[in-house]
Protein backbone atom coordinates (compact mmCIF):
# COMPACT_ATOMS: atom_id res chain seq x y z
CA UNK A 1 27.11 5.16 37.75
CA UNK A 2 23.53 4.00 36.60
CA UNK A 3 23.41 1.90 33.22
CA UNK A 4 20.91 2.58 30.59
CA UNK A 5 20.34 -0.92 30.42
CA UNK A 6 19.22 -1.82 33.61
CA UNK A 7 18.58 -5.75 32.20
CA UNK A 8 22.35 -6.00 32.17
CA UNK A 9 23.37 -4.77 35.73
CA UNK A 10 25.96 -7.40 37.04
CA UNK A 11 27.41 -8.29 34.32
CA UNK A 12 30.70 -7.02 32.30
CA UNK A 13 29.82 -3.21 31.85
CA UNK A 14 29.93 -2.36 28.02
CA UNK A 15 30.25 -5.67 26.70
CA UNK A 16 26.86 -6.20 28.11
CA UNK A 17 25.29 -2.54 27.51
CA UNK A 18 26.56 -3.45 23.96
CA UNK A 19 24.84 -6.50 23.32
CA UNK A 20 21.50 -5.41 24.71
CA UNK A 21 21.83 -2.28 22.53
CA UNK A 22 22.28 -4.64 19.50
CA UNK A 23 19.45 -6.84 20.81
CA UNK A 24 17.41 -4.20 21.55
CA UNK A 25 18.26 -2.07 17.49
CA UNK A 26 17.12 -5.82 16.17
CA UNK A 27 13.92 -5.66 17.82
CA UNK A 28 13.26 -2.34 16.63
CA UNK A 29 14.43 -3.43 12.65
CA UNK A 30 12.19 -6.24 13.59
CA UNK A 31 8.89 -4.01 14.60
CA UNK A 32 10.23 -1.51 11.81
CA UNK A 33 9.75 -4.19 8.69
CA UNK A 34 6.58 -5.72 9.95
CA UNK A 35 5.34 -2.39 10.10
CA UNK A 36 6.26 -1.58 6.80
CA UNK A 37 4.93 -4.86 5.58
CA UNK A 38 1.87 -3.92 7.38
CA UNK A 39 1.43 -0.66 5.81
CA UNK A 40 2.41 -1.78 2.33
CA UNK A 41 -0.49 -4.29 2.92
CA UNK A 42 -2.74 -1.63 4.00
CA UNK A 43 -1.97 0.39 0.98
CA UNK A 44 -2.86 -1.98 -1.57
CA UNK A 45 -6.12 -3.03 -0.06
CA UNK A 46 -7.03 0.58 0.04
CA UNK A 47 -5.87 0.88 -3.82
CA UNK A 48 -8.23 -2.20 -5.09
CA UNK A 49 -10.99 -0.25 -1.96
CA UNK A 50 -10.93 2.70 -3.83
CA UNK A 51 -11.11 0.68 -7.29
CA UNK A 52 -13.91 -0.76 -5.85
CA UNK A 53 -15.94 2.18 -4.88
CA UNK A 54 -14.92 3.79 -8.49
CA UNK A 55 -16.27 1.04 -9.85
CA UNK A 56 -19.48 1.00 -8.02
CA UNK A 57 -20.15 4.77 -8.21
CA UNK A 58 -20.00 4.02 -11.99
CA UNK A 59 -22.38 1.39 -11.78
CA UNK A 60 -25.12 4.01 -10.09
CA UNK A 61 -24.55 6.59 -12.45
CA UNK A 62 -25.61 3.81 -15.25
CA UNK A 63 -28.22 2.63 -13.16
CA UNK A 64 -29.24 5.60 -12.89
CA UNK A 65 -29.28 7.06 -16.45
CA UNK A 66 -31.62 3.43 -17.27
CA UNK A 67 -33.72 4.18 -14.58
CA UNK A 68 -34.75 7.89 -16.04
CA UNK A 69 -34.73 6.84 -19.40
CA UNK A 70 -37.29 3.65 -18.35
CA UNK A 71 -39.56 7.07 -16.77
CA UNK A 72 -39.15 9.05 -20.11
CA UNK A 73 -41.16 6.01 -21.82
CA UNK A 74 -43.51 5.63 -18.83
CA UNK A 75 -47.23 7.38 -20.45
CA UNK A 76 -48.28 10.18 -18.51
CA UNK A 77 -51.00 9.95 -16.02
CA UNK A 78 -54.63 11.61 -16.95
CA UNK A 79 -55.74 13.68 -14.01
């Protein structure tokens, strides 16, 4: 019969297969929280992004509003 874990061919059959399953499940919890670190991460720096870019579009729209007030004043040109 062929194992599923080939890395523990040779030696005692389940016992082995066992404890490269369990290796091989803490890996993956391994991978699984530094991923979800990773993403949590992610999310907050696209949170205070976003804040960011709120922020700034407000900024343009005052800008903006100065700007074509500052025209209103200018005196027209004679032609």
């Amino acid at each position: 019969m062929t194992s599923l874990f080939p890395e523990t061919e040779g030696a005692s059959g389940t016992e082995a297969e066992l404890e490269a399953l369990e290796r091989r499940v803490q890996s993956l919890i391994g991978h699984v929280r530094g991923l979800r670190a990773a993403n949590e991460a992610l999310r907050r720096e696209l949170a205070a992004a976003q804040e960011r870019n709120r922020m700034l579009g407000d900024r343009v729209v005052e800008a903006k509003a100065r700007i074509d007030a500052l025209v209103a004043k200018l005196p027209e040109t004679a032609q």
